[in-house]
Every structure is written in C-alpha cells, then in structure tokens.
C-alpha atoms as a PDB file:
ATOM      1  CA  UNK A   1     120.079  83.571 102.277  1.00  0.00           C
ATOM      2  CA  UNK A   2     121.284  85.913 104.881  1.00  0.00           C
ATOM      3  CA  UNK A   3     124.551  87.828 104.716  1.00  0.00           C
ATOM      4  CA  UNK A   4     126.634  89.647 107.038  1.00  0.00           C
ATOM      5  CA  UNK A   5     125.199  93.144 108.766  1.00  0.00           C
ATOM      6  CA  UNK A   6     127.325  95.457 110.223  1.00  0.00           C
ATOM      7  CA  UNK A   7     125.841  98.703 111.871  1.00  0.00           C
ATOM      8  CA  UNK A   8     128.624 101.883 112.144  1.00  0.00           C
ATOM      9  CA  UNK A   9     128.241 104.614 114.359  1.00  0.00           C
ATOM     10  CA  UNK A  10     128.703 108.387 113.162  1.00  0.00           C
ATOM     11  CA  UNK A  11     132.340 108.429 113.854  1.00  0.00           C
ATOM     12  CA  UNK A  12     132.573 105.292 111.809  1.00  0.00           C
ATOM     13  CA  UNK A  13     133.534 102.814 114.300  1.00  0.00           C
ATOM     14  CA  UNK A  14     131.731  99.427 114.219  1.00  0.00           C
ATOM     15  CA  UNK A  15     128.567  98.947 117.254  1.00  0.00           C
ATOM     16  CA  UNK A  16     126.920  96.097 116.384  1.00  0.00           C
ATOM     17  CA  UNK A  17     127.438  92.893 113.940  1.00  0.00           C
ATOM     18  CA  UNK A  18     124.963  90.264 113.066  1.00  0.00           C
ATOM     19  CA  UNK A  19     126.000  87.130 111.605  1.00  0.00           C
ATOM     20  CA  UNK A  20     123.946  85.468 108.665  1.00  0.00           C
ATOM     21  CA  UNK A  21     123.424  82.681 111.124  1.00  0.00           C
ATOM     22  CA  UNK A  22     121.713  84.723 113.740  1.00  0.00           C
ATOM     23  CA  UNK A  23     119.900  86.698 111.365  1.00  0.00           C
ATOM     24  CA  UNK A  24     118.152  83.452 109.551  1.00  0.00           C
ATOM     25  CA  UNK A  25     117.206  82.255 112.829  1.00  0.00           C
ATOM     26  CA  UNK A  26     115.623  85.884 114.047  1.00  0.00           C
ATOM     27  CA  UNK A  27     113.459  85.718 110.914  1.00  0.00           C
ATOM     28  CA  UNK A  28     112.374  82.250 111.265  1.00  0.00           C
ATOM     29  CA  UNK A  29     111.442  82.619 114.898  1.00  0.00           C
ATOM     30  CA  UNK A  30     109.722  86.199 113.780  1.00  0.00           C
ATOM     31  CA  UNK A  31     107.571  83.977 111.048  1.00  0.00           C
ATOM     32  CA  UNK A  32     106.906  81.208 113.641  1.00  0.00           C
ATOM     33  CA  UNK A  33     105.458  83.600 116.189  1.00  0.00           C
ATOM     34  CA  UNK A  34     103.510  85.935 113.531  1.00  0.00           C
ATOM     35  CA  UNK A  35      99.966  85.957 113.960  1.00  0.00           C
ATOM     36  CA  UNK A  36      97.709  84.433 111.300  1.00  0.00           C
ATOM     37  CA  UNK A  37      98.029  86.507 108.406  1.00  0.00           C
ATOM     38  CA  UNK A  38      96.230  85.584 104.614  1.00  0.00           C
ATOM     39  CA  UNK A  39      96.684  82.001 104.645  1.00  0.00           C
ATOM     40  CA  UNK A  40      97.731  80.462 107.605  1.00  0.00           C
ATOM     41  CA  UNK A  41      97.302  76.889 107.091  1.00  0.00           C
ATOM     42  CA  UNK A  42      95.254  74.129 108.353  1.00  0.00           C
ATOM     43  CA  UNK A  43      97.256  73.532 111.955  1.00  0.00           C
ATOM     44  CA  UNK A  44      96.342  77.632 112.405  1.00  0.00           C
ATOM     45  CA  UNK A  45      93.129  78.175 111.417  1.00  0.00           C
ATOM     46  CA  UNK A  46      91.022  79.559 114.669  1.00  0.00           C
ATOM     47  CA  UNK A  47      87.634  79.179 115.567  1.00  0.00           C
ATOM     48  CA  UNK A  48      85.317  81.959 115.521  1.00  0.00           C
ATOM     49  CA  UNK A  49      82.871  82.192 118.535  1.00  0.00           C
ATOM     50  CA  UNK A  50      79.046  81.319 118.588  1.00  0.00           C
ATOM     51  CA  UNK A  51      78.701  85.404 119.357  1.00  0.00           C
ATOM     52  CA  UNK A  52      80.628  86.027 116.402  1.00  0.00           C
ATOM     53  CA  UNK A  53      78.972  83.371 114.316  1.00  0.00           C
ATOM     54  CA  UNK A  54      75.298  84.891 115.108  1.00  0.00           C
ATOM     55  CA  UNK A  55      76.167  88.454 114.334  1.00  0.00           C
ATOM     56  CA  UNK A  56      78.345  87.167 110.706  1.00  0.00           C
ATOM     57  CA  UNK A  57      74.487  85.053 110.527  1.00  0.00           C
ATOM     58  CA  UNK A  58      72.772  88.288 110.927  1.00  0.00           C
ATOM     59  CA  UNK A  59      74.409  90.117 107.655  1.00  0.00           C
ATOM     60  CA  UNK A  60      74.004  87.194 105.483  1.00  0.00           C
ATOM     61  CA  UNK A  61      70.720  86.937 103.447  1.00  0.00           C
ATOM     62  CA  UNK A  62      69.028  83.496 104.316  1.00  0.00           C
ATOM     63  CA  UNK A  63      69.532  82.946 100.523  1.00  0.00           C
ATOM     64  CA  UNK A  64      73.086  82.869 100.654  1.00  0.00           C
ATOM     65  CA  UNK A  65      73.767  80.654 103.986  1.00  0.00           C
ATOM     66  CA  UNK A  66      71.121  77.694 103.327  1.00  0.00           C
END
C-alpha cells in the first residue's frame, strides 16, 4: 500500500506530487525489470555458458561433480 508523496521546496511551496497510484505502478515496473537477484524463479533462471561451465568444472574436485 502506497500513500500520497508530496516533495516541498525550501521556501515551502509544493514541486512535485506522486499519487499512490503512480507510485504502486513505478515499483512494480522497477521489480519487473530488476535483474535476477537470490531467487528468481523458474521462467528467469539463465543459462551459464559452456566457457563458464569448464572453468566452474575446473574448481570442482572430480569427487564432488560425478
């Protein structure tokens, strides 16, 4: 829930208002265009590269990755 923001100059007279309507829709657009962060869900998981792949290979023990 989003509320009413009102930014004041230094002489006290109102330069900018946001309404909780267009501030709910700024952060949901924000969130849709984020990168991936921690978990970002099945439909945004990327693919790493075969380069990539063969140097994360390299610094795992054959133990570990068979």
């Amino acid at each position: 829930m989003f509320h009413e923001v009102r930014i004041f100059n230094a002489k006290g007279k109102l330069k900018q208002r946001f309404s909780a309507k267009e501030l709910s829709r700024r952060y949901w657009k924000r969130i849709s265009e984020q990168e991936l962060g921690l978990n970002p869900g099945p439909s945004k998981a990327r693919k790493i590269s075969s380069e990539m792949r063969r140097k994360l290979d390299a610094l795992i023990p054959e133990a570990i990755s068979h």
